[in-house]
C-alpha atoms as a PDB file:
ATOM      1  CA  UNK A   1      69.181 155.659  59.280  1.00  0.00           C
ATOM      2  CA  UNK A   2      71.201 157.573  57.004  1.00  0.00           C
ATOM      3  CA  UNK A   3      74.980 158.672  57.544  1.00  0.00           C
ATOM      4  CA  UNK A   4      76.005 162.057  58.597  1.00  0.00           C
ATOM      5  CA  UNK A   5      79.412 161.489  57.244  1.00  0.00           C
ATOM      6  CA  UNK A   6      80.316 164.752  55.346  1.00  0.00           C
ATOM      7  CA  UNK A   7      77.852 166.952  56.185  1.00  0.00           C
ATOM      8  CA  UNK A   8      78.443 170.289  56.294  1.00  0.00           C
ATOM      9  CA  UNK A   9      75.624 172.954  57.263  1.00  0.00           C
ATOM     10  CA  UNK A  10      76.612 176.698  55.099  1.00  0.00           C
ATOM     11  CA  UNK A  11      76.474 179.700  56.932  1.00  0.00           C
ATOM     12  CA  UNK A  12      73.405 180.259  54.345  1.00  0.00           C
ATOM     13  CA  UNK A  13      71.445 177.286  55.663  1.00  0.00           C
ATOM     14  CA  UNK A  14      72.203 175.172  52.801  1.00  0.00           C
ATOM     15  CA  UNK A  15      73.577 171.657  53.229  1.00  0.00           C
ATOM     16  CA  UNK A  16      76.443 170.006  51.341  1.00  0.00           C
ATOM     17  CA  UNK A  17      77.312 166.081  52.076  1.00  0.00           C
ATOM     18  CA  UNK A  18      80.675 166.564  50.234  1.00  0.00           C
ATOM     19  CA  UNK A  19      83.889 169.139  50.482  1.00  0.00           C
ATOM     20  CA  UNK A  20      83.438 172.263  47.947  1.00  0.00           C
ATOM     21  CA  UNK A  21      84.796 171.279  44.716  1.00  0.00           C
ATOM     22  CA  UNK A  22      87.334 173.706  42.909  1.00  0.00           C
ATOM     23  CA  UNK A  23      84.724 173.646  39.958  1.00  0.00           C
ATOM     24  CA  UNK A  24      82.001 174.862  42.203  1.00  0.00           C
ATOM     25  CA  UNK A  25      84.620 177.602  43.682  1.00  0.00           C
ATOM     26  CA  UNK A  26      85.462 178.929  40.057  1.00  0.00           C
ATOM     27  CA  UNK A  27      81.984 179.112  39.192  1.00  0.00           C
ATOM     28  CA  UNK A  28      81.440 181.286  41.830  1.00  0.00           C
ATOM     29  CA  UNK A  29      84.679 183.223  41.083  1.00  0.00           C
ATOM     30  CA  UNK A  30      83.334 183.687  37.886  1.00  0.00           C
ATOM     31  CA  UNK A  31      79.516 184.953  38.982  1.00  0.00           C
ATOM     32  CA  UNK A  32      81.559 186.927  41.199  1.00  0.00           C
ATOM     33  CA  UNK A  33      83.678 188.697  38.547  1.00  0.00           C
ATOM     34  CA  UNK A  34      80.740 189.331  36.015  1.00  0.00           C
ATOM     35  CA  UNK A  35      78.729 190.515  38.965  1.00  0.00           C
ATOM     36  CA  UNK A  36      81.632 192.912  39.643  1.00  0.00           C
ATOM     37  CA  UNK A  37      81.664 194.636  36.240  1.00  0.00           C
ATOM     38  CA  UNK A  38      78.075 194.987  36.346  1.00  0.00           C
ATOM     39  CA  UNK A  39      77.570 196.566  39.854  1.00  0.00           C
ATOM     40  CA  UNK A  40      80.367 199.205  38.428  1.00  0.00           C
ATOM     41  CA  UNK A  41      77.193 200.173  35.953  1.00  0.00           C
ATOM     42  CA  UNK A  42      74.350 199.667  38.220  1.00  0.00           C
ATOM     43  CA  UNK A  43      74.359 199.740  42.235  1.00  0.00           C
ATOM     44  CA  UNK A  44      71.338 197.147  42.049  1.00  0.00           C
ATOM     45  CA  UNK A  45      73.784 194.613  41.778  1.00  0.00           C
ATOM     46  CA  UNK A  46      75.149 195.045  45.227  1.00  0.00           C
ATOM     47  CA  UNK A  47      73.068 192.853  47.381  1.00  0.00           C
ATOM     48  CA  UNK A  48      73.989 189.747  44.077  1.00  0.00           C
ATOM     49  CA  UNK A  49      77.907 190.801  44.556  1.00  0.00           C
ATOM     50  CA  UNK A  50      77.320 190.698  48.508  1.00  0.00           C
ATOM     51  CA  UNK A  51      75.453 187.055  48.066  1.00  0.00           C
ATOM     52  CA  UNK A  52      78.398 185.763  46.178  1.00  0.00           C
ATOM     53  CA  UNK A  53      81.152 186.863  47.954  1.00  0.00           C
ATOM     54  CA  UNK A  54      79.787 185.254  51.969  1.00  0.00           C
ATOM     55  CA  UNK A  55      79.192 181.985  49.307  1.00  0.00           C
ATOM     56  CA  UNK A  56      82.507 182.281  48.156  1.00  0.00           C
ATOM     57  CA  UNK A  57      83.827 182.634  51.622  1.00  0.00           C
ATOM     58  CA  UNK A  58      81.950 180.054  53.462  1.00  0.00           C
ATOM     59  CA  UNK A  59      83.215 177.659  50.254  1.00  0.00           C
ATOM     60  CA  UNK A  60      86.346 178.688  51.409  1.00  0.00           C
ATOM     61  CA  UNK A  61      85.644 178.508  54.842  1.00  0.00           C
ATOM     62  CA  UNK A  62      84.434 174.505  54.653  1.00  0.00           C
ATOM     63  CA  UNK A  63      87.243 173.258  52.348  1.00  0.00           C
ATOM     64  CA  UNK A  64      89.427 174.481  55.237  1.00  0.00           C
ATOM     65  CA  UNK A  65      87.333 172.679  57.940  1.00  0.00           C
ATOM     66  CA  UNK A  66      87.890 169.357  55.361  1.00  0.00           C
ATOM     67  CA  UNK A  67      91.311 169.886  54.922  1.00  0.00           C
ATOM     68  CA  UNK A  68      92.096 170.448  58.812  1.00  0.00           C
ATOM     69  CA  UNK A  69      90.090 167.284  59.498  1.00  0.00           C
ATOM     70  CA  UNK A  70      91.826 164.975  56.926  1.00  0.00           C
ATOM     71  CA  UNK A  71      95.291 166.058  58.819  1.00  0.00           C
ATOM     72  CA  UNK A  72      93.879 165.362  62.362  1.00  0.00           C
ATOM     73  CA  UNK A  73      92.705 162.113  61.026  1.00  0.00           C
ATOM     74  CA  UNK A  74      96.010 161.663  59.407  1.00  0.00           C
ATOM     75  CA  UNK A  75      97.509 162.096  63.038  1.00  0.00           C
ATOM     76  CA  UNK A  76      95.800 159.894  65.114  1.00  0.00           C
END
């Protein structure tokens, strides 16, 4: 039976086994930003800018959940 060490279940439904990495964060920062300039142009863009930022925050959102375990395991 396989592990369920490091699973983590995104507000989004999706399913990571490992903490966010910083590259995945910037790339999102950086979707985020061009997304930004574009929706200043076109209001189409919203529900894309909208998308990016909950990703953004629910990245933000598990590496917090990692790093709060790692210091209760540290603890114990």
């Amino acid at each position: 039976m396989p592990s369920n060490d490091n699973v983590v279940l995104y507000e989004n439904g999706t399913v990571s086994r490992d903490s966010p990495s910083a590259d995945e964060r910037q790339r999102i920062k950086d979707a985020l930003t061009t997304v930004a300039i574009l929706l200043e142009k076109n209001p189409a863009y919203l529900p894309l800018f909208l998308r990016l930022e909950a990703e953004l925050k629910a990245n933000a959102e598990v590496q917090e959940t990692f790093e709060r375990a790692r210091r209760l395991r540290g603890n114990l």
